[in-house]
Protein backbone atom coordinates (compact mmCIF):
# COMPACT_ATOMS: atom_id res chain seq x y z
CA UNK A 1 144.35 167.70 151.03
CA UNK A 2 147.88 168.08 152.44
CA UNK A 3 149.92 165.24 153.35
CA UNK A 4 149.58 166.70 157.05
CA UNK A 5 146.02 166.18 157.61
CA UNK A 6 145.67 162.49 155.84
CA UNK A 7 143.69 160.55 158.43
CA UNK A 8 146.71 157.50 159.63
CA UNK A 9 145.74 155.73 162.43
CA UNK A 10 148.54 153.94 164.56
CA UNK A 11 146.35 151.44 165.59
CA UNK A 12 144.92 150.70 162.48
CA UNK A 13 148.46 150.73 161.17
CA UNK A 14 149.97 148.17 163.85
CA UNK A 15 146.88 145.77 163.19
CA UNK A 16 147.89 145.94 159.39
CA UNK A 17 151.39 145.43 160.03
CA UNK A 18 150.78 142.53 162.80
CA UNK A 19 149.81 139.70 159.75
CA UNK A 20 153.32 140.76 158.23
CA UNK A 21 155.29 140.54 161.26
CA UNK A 22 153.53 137.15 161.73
CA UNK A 23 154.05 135.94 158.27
CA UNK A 24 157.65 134.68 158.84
CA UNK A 25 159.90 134.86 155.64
CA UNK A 26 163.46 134.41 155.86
CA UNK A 27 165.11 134.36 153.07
CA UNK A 28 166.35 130.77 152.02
CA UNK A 29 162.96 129.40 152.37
CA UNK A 30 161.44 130.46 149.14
CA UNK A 31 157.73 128.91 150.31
CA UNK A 32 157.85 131.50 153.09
CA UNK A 33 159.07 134.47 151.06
CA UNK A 34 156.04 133.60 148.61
CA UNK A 35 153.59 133.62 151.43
CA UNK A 36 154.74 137.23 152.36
CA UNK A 37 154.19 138.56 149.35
CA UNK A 38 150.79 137.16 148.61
CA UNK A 39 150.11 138.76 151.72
CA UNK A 40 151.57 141.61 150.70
CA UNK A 41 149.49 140.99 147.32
CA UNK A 42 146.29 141.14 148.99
CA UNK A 43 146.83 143.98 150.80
CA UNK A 44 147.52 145.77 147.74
CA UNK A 45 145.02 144.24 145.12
CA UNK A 46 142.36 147.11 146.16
CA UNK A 47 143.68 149.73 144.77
CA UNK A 48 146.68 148.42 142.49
CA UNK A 49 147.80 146.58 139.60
CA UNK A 50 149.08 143.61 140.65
CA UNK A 51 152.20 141.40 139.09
CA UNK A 52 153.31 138.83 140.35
CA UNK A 53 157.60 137.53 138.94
CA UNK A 54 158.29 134.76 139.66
CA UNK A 55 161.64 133.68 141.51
CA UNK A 56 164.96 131.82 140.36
CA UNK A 57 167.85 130.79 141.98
CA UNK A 58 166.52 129.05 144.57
CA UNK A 59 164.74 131.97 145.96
CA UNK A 60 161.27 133.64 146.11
CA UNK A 61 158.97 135.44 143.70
CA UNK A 62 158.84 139.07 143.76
CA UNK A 63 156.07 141.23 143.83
CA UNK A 64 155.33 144.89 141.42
CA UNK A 65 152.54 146.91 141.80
CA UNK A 66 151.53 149.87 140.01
CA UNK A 67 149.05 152.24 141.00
CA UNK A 68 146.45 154.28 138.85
CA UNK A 69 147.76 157.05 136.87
CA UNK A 70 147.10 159.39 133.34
CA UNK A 71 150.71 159.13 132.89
CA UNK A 72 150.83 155.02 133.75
CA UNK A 73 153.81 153.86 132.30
CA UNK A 74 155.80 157.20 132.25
CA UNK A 75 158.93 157.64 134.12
CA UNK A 76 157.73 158.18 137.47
CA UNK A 77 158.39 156.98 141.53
CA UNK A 78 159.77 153.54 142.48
CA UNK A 79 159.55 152.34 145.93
CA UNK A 80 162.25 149.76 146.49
CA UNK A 81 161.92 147.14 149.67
CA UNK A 82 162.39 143.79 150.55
CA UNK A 83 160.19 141.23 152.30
CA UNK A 84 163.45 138.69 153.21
CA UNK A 85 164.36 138.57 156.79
CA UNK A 86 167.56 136.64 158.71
CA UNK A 87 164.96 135.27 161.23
CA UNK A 88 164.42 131.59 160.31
CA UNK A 89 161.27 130.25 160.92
CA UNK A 90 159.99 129.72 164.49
CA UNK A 91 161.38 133.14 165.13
CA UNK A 92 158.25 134.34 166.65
CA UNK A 93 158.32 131.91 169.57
CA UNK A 94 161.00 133.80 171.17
CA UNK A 95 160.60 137.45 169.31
CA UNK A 96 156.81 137.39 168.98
CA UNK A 97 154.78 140.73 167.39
CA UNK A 98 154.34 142.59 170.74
CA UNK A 99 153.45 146.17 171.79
CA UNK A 100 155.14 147.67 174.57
CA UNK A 101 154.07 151.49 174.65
CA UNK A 102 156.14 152.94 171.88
CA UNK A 103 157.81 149.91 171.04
CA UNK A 104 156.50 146.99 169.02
CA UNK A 105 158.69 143.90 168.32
CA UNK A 106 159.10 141.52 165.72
CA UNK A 107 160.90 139.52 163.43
CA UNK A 108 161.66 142.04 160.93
CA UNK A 109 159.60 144.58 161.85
CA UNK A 110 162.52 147.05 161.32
CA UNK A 111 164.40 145.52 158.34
CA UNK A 112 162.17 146.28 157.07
CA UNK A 113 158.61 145.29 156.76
CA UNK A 114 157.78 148.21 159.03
CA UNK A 115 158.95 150.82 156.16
CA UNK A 116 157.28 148.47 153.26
CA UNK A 117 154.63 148.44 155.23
CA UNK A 118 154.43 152.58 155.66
CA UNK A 119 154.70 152.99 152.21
CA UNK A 120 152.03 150.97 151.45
CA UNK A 121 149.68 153.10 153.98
CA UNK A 122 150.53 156.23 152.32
CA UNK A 123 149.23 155.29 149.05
CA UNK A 124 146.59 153.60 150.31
CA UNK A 125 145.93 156.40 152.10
CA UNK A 126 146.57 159.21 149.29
CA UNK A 127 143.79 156.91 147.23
CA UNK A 128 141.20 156.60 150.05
CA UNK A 129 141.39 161.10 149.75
CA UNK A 130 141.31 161.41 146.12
CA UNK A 131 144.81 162.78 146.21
CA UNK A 132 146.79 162.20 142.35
CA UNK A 133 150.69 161.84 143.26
CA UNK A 134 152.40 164.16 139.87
CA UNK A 135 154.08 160.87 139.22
CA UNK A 136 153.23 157.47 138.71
CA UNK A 137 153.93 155.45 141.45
CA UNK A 138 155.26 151.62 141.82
CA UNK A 139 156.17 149.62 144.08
CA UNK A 140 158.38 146.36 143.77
CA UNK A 141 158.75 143.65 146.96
CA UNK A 142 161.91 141.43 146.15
CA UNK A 143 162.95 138.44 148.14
CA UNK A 144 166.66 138.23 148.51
CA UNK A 145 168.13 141.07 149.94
CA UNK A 146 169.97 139.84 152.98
CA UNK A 147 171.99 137.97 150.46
CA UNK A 148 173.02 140.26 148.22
CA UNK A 149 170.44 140.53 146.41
CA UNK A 150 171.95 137.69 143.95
CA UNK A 151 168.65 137.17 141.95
CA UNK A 152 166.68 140.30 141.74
CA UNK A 153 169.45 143.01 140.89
CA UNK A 154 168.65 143.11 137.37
CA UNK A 155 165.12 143.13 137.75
CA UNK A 156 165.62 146.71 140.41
CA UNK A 157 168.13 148.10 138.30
CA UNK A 158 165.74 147.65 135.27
CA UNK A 159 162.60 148.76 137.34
CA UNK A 160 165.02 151.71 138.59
CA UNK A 161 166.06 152.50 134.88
CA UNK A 162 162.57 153.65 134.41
CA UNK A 163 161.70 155.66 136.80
CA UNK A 164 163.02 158.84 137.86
CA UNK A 165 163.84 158.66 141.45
CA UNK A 166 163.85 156.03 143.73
CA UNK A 167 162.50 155.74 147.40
CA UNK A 168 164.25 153.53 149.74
CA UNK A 169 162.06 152.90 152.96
CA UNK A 170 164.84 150.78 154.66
CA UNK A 171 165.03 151.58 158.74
CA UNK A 172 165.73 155.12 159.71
CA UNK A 173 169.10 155.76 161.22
CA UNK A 174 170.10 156.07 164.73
CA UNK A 175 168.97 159.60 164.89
CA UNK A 176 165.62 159.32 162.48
CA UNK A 177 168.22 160.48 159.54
CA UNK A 178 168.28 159.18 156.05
CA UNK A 179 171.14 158.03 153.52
CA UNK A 180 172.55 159.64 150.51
CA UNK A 181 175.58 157.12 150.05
CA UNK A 182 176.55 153.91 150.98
CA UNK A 183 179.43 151.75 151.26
CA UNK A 184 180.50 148.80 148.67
CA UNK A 185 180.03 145.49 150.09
CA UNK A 186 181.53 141.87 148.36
CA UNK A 187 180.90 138.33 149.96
CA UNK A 188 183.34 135.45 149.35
CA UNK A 189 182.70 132.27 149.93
CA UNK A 190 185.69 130.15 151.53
CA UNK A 191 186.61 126.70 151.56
CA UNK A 192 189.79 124.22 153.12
CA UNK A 193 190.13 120.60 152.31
CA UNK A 194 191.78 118.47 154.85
CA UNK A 195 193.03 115.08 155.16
CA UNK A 196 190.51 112.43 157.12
CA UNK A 197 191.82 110.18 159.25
CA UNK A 198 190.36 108.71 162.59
CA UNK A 199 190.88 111.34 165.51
CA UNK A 200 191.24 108.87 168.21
CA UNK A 201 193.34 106.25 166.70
CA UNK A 202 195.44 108.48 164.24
CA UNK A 203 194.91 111.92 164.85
CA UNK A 204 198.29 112.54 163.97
CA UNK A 205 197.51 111.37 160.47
CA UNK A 206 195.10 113.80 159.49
CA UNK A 207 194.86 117.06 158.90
CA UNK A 208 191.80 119.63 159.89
CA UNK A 209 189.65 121.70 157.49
CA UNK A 210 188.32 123.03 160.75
CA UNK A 211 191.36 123.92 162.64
CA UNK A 212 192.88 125.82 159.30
CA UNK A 213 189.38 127.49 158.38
CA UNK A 214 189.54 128.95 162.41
CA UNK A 215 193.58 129.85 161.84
CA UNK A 216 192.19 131.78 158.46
CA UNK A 217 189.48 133.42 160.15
CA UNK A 218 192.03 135.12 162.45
CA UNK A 219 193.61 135.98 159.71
CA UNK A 220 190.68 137.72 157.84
CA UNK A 221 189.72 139.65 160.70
CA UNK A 222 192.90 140.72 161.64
CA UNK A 223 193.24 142.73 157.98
CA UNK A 224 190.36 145.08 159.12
CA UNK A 225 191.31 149.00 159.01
CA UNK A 226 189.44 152.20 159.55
CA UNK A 227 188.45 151.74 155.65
CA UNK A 228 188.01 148.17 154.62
CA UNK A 229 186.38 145.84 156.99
CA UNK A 230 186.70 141.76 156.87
CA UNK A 231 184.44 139.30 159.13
CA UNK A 232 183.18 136.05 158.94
CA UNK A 233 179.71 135.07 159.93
CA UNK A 234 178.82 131.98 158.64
CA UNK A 235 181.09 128.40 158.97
CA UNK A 236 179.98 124.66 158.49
CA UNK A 237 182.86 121.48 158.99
CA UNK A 238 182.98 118.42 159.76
CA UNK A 239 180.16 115.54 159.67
CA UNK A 240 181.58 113.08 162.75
CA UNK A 241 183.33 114.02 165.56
CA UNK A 242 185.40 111.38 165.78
CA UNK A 243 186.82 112.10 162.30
CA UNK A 244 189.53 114.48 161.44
CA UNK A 245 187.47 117.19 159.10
CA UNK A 246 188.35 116.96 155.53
CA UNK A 247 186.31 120.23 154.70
CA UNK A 248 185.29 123.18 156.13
CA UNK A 249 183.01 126.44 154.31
CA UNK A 250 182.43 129.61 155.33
CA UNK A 251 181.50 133.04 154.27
CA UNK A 252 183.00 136.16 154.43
CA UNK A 253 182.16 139.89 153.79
CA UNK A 254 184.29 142.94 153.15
CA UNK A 255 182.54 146.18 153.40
CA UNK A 256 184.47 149.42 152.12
CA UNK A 257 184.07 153.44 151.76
CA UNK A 258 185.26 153.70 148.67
CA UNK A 259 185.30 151.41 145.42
CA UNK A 260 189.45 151.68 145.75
CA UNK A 261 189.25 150.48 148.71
CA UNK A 262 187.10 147.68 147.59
CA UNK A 263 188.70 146.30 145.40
CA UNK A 264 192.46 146.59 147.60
CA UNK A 265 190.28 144.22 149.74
CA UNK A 266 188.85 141.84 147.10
CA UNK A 267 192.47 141.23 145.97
CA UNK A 268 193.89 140.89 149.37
CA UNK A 269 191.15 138.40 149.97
CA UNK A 270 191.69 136.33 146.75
CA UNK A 271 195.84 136.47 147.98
CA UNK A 272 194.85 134.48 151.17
CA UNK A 273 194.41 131.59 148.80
CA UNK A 274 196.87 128.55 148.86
CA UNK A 275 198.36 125.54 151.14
CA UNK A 276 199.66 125.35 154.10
CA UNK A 277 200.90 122.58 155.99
CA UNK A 278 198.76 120.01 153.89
CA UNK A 279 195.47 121.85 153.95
CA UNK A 280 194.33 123.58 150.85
CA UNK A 281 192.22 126.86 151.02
CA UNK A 282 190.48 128.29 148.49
CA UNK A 283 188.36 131.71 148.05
CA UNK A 284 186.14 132.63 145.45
CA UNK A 285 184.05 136.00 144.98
CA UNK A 286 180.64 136.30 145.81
CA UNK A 287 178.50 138.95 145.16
CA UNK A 288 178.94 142.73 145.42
CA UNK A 289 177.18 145.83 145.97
CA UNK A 290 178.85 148.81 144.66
CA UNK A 291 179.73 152.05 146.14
CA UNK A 292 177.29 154.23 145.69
CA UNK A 293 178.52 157.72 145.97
CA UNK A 294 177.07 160.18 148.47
CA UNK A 295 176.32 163.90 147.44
CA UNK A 296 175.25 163.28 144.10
CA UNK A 297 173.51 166.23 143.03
CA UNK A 298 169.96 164.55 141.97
CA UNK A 299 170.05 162.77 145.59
CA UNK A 300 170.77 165.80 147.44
CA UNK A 301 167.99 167.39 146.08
CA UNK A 302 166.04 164.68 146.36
CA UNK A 303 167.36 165.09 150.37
CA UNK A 304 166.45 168.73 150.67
CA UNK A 305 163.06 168.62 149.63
CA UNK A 306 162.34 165.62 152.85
CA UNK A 307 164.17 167.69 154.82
CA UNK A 308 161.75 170.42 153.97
CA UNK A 309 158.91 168.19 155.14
CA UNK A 310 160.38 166.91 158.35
CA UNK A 311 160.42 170.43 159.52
CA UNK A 312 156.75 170.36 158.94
CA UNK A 313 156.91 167.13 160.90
CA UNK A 314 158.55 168.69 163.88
CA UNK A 315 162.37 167.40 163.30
CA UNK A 316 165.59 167.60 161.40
CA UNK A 317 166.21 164.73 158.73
CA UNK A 318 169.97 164.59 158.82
CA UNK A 319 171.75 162.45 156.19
CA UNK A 320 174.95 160.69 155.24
CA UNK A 321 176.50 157.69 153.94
CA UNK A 322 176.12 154.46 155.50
CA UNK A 323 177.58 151.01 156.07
CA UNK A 324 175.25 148.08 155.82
CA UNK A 325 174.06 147.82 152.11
CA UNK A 326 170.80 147.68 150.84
CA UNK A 327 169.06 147.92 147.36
CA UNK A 328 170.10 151.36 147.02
CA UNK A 329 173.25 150.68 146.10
CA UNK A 330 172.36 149.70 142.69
CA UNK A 331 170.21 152.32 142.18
CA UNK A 332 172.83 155.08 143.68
CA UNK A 333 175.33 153.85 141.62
CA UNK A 334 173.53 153.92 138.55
CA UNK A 335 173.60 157.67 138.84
CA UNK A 336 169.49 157.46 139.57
CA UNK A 337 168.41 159.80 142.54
CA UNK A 338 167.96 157.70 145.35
CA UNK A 339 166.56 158.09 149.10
CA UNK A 340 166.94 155.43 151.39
CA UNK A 341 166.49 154.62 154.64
CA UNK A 342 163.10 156.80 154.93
CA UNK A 343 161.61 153.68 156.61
CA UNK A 344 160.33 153.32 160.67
CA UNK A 345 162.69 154.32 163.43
CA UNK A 346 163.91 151.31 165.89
CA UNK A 347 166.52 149.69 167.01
CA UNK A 348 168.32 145.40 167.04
CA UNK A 349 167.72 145.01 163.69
CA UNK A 350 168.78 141.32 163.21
CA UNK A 351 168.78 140.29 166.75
CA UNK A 352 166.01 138.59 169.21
CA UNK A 353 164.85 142.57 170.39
CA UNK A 354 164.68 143.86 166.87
CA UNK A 355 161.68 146.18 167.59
CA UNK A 356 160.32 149.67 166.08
CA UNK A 357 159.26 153.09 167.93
CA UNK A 358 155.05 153.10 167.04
CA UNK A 359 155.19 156.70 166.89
CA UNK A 360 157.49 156.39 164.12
CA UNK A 361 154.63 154.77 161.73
CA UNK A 362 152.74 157.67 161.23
CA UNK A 363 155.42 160.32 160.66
CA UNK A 364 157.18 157.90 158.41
CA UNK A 365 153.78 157.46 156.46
CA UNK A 366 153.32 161.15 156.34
CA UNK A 367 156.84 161.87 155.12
CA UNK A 368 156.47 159.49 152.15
CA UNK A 369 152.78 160.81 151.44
CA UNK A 370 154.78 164.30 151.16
CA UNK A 371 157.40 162.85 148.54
CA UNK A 372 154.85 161.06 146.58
CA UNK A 373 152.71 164.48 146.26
CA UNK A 374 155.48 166.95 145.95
CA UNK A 375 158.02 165.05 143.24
CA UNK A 376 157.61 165.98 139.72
C-alpha cells in the first residue's frame, strides 16, 4: 500500500490529539510531564515496545518506544520530540483545545505535540496495513526541551548515535518548509547583589539589585547585531517592597549563526561581569545548543527525497536554517542526517493563540509515512 492511500482520518486524528492537548505538561512540573507521557505510553503500548527512563535533574521521565522489526536493534529511524511545553498549568482555562474550521488551539498543540502526535499516527497507521518500514523505527518523548534540554542530551545524542537518520517533527515553518540547519543557542544565568537598607527611612543607604539588573538588561540587549542576538526573558528581585533589593536573577539567551559568532557572544557576555557603584554582578554559562551546520550532504539528501513526496502531496517543501533551537541541534551537529521541523503547520507557538491548521495533520502524517517506507 502506498503511503498515499493509508486511511488517516482528521477527525479521528483531532479526537486522539484532544487528551494530549488536555494533558497539560510544562516543563518544571515533572508530575505533569510524567502524566503526558503515560499518556503518550498508552497510546503506544498496542503496537510497541514500551520503556519507560526515568528523569533527573529535577525534571520528568522520558519515554522510548520501539516498534516491531527483523532487523530490531539495527541502525535504523529515530523520531526525536518533546512532550514539555512553556504553558504552566491552568493554561487551558484561557487557551482551551478548540476547533475553529481549520484551526484547532491549544496549549502546545504546535510545539509540538501536534507533530509527536502525527508521527505516532503514521506508524500506527503503517501497522494497522501490514506495511514493514526498511528500517527499524523508534521513537523517544523527552521532557525538557524548552530548557535546553539540560537532562536528556546525552540520552538523544546516544539514541541518535544509533540510528541512521533522525526525524525531527518540530512545527513546520512559516511556509510548510522544513530545516536543514540551525542556529547555536547558550543561556546564562545572571545575578546582582545589592545592599538592603529600608527604602522609606534610608533609601539613600542602600543599593538595588533590581535597579542594576534593569541598567544590565539594557545593556544586554543593546549588544544585539544582525548575527548574535542577546535578550532577557526571565527576572526575579526583591522579597518586600519596602526594602531596598539585595538580589536580583535573571536569565539570558544568546542565539547565533555561526559557532564564531557564538562564542564572540559567550565571551562578551562573561565581560559584562563586575561592580559598579556598590552592586556586584555576576554571569555564569548555562547551557548550549550547538550550531548545527546546514547543507550537510546526508541532510540534504535526506531533504530531497521529502521534497520528492510533497510534490506527491500537492506542494513544495522548501528548507533552510533556522533560529529557535530544538533537539536537532545535537543530532545535526553530530554529523547524523537530520530532518526537522516536519511536524503540523500553525502559527503563536508559545503564546495564548498558539493553534495548528487541521488540514495540516493528515499531510504531515502522510509525509512521515513516506520517509518511514522509503529510507533505507
Amino acid at each position: 500500500m502506498d503511503f498515499m492511500q493509508l486511511p488517516f482520518d482528521t477527525d479521528e486524528m483531532l479526537a486522539g490529539l484532544k487528551p494530549w492537548i488536555e494533558c497539560e505538561s510544562p516543563t518544571y512540573d515533572a508530575a505533569a510531564v510524567n502524566r503526558m507521557m503515560d499518556l503518550a505510553a498508552y497510546d503506544l503500548s498496542a503496537f510497541a515496545t514500551i520503556e519507560p527512563i526515568p528523569g533527573r535533574l529535577g525534571f520528568g521521565g522520558s519515554l522510548r518506544a520501539r516498534f516491531p522489526h527483523p532487523d530490531f536493534g539495527k541502525p535504523g529511524i529515530l523520531i526525536s520530540g518533546h512532550m514539555d511545553t512553556v504553558h504552566p498549568l491552568g493554561t487551558l482555562d484561557v487557551l482551551p483545545f478548540k476547533r475553529d474550521g481549520d484551526i484547532c488551539y491549544g496549549p502546545g498543540i504546535m510545539d509540538m505535540k501536534g507533530g509527536n502526535f502525527v508521527s505516532v499516527e503514521a506508524l500506527r497507521q503503517l501497522i494497522r496495513a501490514g506495511q514493514q518500514t526498511p528500517l527499524p523505527v523508534t521513537i523517544l518523548f523527552t521532557p525538557d526541551e524548552e530548557v535546553g534540554t539540560p537532562s536528556t542530551r546525552e540520552l538523544i545524542e546516544a539514541e541518535a548515535a544509533r540510528n541512521k537518520y533522525v526525524l525531527v517533527p518540530e512545527p513546520a515553518r512559516e511556509d510548510g518548509g522544513a530545516v536543514i540547519g540551525r542556529y547555536a543557542i547558550a543561556r546564562f544565568n545572571l545575578r546582582t547583589f545589592g545592599k538592603p537598607s529600608h527604602a522609606g527611612a534610608r533609601l539613600a543607604d542602600g543599593r538595588s539589585a533590581i535597579a542594576a539588573m534593569a541598567r544590565k538588561i539594557g545593556e544586554i540587549e543593546a549588544m544585539t547585531d544582525d548575527d548574535c542576538t542577546f535578550s532577557v526573558g526571565v527576572i526575579q528581585g526583591g522579597q518586600w517592597v519596602n526594602c531596598v533589593s539585595s538580589q536580583c536573577d535573571a536569565q539570558a539567551l544568546t542565539m547565533a549563526k555561526t559557532q564564531e559568532d557564538l562564542d564572540r557572544g559567550v565571551e562578551r557576555m562573561l565581560a559584562l561581569a563586575g561592580e559598579t557603584n556598590g552592586v556586584e554582578f555576576e554571569v555564569s554559562r548555562g547551557v548550549t545548543r550547538p550550531v548545527w551546520e546546514p547543507n550537510q550532504l546526508g541532510t540534504m539528501q535526506l531533504y530531497e527525497m521529502a521534497r520528492d513526496l510533497c510534490k506527491e502531496l500537492g506542494f513544495d517543501l522548501t528548507a533552510s536554517s533556522a533560529g529557535g533551537g530544538s533537539d536537532g541541534n545535537f543530532t545535526g551537529f553530530m554529523g547524523i542526517p537530520t530532518l526537522d521541523s516536519i511536524g503540523v503547520r500553525g502559527k503563536d507557538l508559545h503564546t495564548l493563540n498558539e493553534h495548528i491548521e487541521v488540514s495540516s495533520l493528515v499531510e504531515r502524517a502522510r509525509l512521515v509515512s513516506g520517509m518511514l517506507m522509503r529510507l533505507k
